[in-house]
N, C-alpha and C. Protein backbone atom coordinates (compact mmCIF):
# COMPACT_ATOMS: atom_id res chain seq x y z
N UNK A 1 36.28 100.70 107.48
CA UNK A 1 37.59 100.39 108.02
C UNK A 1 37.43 99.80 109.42
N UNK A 2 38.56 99.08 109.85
CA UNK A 2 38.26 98.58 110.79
C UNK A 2 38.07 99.47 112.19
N UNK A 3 37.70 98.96 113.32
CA UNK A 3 37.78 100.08 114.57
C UNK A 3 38.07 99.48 115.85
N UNK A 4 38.04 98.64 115.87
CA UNK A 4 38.19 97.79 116.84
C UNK A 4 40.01 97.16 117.13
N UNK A 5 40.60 97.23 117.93
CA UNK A 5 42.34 96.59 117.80
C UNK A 5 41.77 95.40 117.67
N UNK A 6 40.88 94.19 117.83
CA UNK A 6 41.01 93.03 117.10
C UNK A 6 40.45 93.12 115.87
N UNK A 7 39.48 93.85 115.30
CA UNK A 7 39.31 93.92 114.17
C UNK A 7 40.60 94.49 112.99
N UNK A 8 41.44 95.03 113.76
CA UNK A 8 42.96 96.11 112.80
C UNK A 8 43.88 94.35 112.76
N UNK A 9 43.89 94.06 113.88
CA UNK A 9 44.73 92.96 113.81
C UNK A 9 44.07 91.84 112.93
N UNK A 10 43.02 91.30 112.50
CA UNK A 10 42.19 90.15 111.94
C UNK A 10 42.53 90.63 110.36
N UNK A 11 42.48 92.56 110.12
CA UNK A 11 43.09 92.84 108.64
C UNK A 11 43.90 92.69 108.39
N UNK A 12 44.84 93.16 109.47
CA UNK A 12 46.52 92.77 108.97
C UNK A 12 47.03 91.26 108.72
N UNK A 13 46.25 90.71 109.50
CA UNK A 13 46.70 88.77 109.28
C UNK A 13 46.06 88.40 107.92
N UNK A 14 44.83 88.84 107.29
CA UNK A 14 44.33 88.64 106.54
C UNK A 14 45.09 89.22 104.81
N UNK A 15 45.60 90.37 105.28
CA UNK A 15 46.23 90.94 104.49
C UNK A 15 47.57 90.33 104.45
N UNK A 16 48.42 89.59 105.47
CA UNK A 16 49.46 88.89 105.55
C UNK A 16 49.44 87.31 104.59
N UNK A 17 48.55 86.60 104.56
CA UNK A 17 48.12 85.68 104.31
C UNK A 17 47.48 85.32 102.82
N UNK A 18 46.67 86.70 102.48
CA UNK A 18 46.72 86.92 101.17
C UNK A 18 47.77 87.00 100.51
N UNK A 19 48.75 87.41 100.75
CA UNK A 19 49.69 87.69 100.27
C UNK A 19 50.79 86.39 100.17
N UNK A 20 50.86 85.73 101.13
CA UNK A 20 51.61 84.53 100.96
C UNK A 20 50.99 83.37 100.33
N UNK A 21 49.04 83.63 99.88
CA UNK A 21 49.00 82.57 99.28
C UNK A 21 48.85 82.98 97.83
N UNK A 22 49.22 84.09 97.24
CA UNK A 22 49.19 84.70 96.05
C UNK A 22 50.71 84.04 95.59
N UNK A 23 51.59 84.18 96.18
CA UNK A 23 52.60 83.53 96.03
C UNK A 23 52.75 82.05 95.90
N UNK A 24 52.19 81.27 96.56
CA UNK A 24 52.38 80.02 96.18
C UNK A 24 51.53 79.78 94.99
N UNK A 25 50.39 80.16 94.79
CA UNK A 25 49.34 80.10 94.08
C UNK A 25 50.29 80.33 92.43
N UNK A 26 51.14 81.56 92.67
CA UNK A 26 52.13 81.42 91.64
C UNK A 26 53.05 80.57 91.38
N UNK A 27 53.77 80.00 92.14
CA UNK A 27 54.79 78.91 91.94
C UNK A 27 54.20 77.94 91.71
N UNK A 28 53.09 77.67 91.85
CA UNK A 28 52.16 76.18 91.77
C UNK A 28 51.89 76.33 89.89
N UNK A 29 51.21 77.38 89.69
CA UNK A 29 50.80 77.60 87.97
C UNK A 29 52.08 77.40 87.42
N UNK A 30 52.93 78.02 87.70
CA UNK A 30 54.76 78.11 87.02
C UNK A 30 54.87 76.45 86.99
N UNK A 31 55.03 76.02 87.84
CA UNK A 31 55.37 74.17 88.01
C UNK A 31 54.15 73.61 87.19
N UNK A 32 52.97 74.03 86.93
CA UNK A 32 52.06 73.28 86.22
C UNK A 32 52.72 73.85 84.46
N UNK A 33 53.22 75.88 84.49
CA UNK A 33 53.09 76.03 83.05
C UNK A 33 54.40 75.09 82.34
N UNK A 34 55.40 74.64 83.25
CA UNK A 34 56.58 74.09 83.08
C UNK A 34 56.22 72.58 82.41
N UNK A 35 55.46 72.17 82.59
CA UNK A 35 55.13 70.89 82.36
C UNK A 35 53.94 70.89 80.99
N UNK A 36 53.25 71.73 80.89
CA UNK A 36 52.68 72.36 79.63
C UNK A 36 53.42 72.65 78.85
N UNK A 37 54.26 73.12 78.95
CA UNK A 37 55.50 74.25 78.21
C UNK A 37 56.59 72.25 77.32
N UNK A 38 56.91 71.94 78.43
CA UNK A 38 57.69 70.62 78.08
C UNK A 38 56.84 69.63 77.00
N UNK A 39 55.83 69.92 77.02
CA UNK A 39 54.73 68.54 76.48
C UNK A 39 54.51 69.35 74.81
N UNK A 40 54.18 70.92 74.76
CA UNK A 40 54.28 71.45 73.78
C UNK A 40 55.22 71.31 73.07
N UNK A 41 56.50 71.08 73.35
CA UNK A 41 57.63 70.82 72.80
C UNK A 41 58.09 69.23 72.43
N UNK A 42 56.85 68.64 73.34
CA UNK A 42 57.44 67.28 72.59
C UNK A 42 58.37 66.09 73.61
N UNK A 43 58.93 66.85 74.30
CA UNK A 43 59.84 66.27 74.99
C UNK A 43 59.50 65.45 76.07
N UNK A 44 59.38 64.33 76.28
CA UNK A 44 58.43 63.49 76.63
C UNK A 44 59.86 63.48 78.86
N UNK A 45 60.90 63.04 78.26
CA UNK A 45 61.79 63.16 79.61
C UNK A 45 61.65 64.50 80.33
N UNK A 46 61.29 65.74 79.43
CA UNK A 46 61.90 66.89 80.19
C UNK A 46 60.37 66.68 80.77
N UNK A 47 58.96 66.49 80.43
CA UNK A 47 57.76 66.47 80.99
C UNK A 47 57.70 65.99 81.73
N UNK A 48 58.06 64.51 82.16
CA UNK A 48 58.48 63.22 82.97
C UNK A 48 58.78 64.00 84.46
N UNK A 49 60.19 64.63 84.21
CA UNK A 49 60.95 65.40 85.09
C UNK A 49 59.89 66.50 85.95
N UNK A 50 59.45 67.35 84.89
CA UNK A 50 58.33 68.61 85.55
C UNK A 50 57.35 68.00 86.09
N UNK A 51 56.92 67.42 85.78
CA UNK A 51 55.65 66.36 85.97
C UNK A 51 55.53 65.64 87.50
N UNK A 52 56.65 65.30 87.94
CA UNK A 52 57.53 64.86 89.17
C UNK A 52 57.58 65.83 90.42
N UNK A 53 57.94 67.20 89.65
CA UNK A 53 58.11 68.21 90.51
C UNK A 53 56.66 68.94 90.82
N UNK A 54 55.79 69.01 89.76
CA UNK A 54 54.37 69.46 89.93
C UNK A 54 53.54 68.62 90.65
N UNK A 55 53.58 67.75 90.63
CA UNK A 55 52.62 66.90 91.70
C UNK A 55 52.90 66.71 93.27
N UNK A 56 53.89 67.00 93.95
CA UNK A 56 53.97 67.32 95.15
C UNK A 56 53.87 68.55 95.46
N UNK A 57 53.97 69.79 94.54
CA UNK A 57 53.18 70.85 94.51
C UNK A 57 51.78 70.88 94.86
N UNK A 58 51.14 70.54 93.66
CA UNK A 58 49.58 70.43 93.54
C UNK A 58 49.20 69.98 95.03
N UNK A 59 49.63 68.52 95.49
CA UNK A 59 49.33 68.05 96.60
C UNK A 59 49.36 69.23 97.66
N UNK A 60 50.47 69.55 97.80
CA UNK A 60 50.48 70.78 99.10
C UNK A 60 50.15 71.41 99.06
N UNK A 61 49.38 72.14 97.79
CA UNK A 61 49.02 73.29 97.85
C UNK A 61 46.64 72.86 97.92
N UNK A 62 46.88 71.65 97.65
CA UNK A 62 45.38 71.17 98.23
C UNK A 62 45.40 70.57 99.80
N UNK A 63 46.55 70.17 99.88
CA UNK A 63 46.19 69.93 101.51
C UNK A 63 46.30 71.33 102.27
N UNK A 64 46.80 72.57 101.68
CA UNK A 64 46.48 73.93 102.58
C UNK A 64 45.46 74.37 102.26
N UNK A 65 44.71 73.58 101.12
CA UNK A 65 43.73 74.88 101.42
C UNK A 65 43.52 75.93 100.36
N UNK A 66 44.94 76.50 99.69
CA UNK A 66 44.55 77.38 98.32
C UNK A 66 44.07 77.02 97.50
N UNK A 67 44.25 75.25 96.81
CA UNK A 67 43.58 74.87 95.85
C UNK A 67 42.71 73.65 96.39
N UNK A 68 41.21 73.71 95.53
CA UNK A 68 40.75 72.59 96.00
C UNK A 68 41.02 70.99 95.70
N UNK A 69 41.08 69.99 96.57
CA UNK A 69 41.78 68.60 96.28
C UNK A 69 41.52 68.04 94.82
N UNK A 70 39.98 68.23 94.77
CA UNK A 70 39.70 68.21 93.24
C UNK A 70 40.33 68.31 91.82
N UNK A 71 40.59 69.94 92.28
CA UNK A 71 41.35 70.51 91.24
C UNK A 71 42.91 70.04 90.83
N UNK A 72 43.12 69.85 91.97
CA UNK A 72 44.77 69.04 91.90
C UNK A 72 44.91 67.74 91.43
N UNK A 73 43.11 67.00 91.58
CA UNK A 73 43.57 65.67 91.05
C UNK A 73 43.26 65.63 89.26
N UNK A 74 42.50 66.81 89.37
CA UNK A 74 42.11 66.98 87.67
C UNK A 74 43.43 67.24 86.75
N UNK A 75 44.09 68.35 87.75
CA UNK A 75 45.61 68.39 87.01
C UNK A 75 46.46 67.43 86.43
N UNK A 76 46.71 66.64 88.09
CA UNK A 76 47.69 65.70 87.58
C UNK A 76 46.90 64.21 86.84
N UNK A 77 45.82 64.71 86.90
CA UNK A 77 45.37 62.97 86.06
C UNK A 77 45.68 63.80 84.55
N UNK A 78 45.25 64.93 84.21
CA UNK A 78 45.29 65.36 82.61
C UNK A 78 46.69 65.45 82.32
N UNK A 79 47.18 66.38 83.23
CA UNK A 79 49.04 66.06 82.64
C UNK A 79 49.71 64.68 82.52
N UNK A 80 49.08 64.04 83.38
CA UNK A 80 49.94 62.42 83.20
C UNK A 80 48.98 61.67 82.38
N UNK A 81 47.79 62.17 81.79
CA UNK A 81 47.39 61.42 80.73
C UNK A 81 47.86 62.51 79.47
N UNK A 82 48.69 63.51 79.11
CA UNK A 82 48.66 64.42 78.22
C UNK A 82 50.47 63.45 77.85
N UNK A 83 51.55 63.35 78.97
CA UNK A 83 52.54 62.65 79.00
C UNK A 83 52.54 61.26 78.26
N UNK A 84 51.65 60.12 78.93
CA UNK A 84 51.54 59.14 78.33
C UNK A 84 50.69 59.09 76.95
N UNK A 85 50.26 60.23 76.31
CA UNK A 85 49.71 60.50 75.18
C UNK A 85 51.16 60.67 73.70
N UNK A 86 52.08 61.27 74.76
CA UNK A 86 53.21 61.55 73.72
C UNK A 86 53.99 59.70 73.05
């Protein structure tokens, strides 16, 4: 445990921070399962739409840092090649 008051304070920020990026980390998968979810179904506009909303996601959530840039471009190149597949 920690012992030090900057070491108590470095847990609590750490523990603050975890926590807010567990959260986006969720809304980011939700906006990706939304667009999975639309393409399973076929629906080529409602994907279009999610598809729109997930990629300025992805982006922000690789320019902070939770996800790597990589990973965000692997996303949106497979969903917008999974879209123009329909």
């Amino acid at each position: 445990m920690a012992n030090t008051a900057q070491a108590k304070k470095r847990a609590r920020q750490a523990e603050v921070r975890r926590s807010r990026n567990v959260g986006q980390r969720s809304s980011l998968r939700t906006a990706v399962k939304k667009v999975v979810n639309a393409l399973a179904s076929k629906d080529k506009s409602q994907a279009e739409a999610a598809y729109k909303i997930a990629v300025p996601a992805l982006d922000k959530m690789a320019r902070k840092g939770i996800i790597n840039k990589s990973k965000a471009a692997r996303h949106k190149s497979r969903l917008n090649a999974h879209i123009k597949a329909l």
